[in-house]
Protein backbone atom coordinates (compact mmCIF):
# COMPACT_ATOMS: atom_id res chain seq x y z
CA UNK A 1 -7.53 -11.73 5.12
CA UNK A 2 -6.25 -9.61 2.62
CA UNK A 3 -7.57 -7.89 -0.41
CA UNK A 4 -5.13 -6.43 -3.19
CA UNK A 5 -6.12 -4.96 -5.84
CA UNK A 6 -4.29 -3.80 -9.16
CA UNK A 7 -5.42 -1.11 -11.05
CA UNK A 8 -3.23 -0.13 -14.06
CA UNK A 9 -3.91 3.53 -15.99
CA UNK A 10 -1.94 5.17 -18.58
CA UNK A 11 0.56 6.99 -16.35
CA UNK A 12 0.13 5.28 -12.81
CA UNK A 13 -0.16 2.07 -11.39
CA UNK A 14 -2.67 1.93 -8.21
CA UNK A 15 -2.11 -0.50 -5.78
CA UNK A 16 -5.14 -1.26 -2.69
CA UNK A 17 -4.58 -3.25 -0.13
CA UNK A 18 -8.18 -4.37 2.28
CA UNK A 19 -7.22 -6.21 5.20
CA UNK A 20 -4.82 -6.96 7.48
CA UNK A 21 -1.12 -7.16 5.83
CA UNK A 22 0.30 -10.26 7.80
CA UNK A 23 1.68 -13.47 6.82
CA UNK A 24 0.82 -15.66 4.67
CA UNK A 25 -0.75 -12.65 2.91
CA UNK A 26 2.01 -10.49 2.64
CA UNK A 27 3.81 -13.54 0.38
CA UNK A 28 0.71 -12.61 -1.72
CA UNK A 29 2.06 -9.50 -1.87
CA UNK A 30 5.24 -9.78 -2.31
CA UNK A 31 4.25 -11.54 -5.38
CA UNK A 32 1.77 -9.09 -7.09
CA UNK A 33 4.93 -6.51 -6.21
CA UNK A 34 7.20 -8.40 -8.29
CA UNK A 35 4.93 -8.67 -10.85
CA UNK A 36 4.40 -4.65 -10.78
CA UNK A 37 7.99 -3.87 -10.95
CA UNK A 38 7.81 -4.81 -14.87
CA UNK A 39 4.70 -2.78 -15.97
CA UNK A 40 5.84 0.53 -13.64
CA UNK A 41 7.67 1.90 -16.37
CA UNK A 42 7.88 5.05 -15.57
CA UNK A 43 4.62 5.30 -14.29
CA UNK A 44 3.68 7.15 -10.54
CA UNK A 45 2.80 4.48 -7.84
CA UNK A 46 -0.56 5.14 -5.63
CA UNK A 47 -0.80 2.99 -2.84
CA UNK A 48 -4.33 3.22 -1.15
CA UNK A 49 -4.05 1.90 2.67
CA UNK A 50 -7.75 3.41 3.79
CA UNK A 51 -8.99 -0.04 4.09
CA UNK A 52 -6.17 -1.61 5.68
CA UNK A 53 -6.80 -2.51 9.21
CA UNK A 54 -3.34 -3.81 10.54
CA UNK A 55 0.05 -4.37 9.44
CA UNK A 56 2.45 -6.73 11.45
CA UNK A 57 6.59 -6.47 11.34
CA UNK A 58 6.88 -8.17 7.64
CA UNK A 59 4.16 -6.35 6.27
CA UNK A 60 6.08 -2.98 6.95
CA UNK A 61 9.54 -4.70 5.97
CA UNK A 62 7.43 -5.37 2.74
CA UNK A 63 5.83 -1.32 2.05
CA UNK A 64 9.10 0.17 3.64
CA UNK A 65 10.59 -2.15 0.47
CA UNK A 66 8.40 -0.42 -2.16
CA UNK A 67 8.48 2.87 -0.92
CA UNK A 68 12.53 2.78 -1.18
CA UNK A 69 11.66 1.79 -4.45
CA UNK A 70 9.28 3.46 -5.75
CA UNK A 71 8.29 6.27 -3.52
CA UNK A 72 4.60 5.92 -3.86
CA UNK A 73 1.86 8.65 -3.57
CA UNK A 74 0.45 6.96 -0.56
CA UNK A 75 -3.69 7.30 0.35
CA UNK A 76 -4.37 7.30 3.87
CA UNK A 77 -7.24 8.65 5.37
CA UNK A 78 -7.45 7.62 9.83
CA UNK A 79 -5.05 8.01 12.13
CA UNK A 80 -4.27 4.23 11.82
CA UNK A 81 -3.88 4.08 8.19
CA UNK A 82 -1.69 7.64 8.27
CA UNK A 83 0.52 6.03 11.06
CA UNK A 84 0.84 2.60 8.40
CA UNK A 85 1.97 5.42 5.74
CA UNK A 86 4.45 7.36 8.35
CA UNK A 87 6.27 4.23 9.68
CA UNK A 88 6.84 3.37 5.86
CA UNK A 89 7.95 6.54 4.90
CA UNK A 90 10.10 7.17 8.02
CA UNK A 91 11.81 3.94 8.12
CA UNK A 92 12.66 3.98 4.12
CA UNK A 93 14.50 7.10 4.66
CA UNK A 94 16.37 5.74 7.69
């Protein structure tokens, strides 16, 4: 299961994702992303991973997307989550 939640402020956009970031829920997603794109805007990108307990092969695909994108101010805050935010970060820049 998957939790995402949408929080839009004057000059960011925070994105939090509960769960585990697998299919079928990273369709889900993929969805609320495109959706984002339009009310961005100019505005900073947070992503908060601290509650996200596992991300499979398309889920990464998926945050190394929006990091290329956007690059994010990503909130991690275990090793697990901090590795989640690494493998994104390293892998966009590749």
């Amino acid at each position: 299961m998957l939790r995402i939640s949408v929080k839009d402020k004057p000059n960011s956009l925070h994105l939090k994702l509960e769960g585990k970031l697998i299919l079928p829920w990273t369709n889900e997603l993929q969805s609320v992303w495109s959706q984002m794109m339009s009310s961005l805007d100019g505005k900073r990108l947070h992503i908060d991973l601290r509650e996200t307990t596992f991300v499979d092969h398309h889920g990464m695909h998926l945050l190394r997307t929006i990091v290329q994108t956007t690059n994010p101010k990503i909130e991690a805050n275990s090793p697990l989550t901090r590795q989640f935010a690494e493998q994104a970060r390293i892998q966009a820049q590749a």
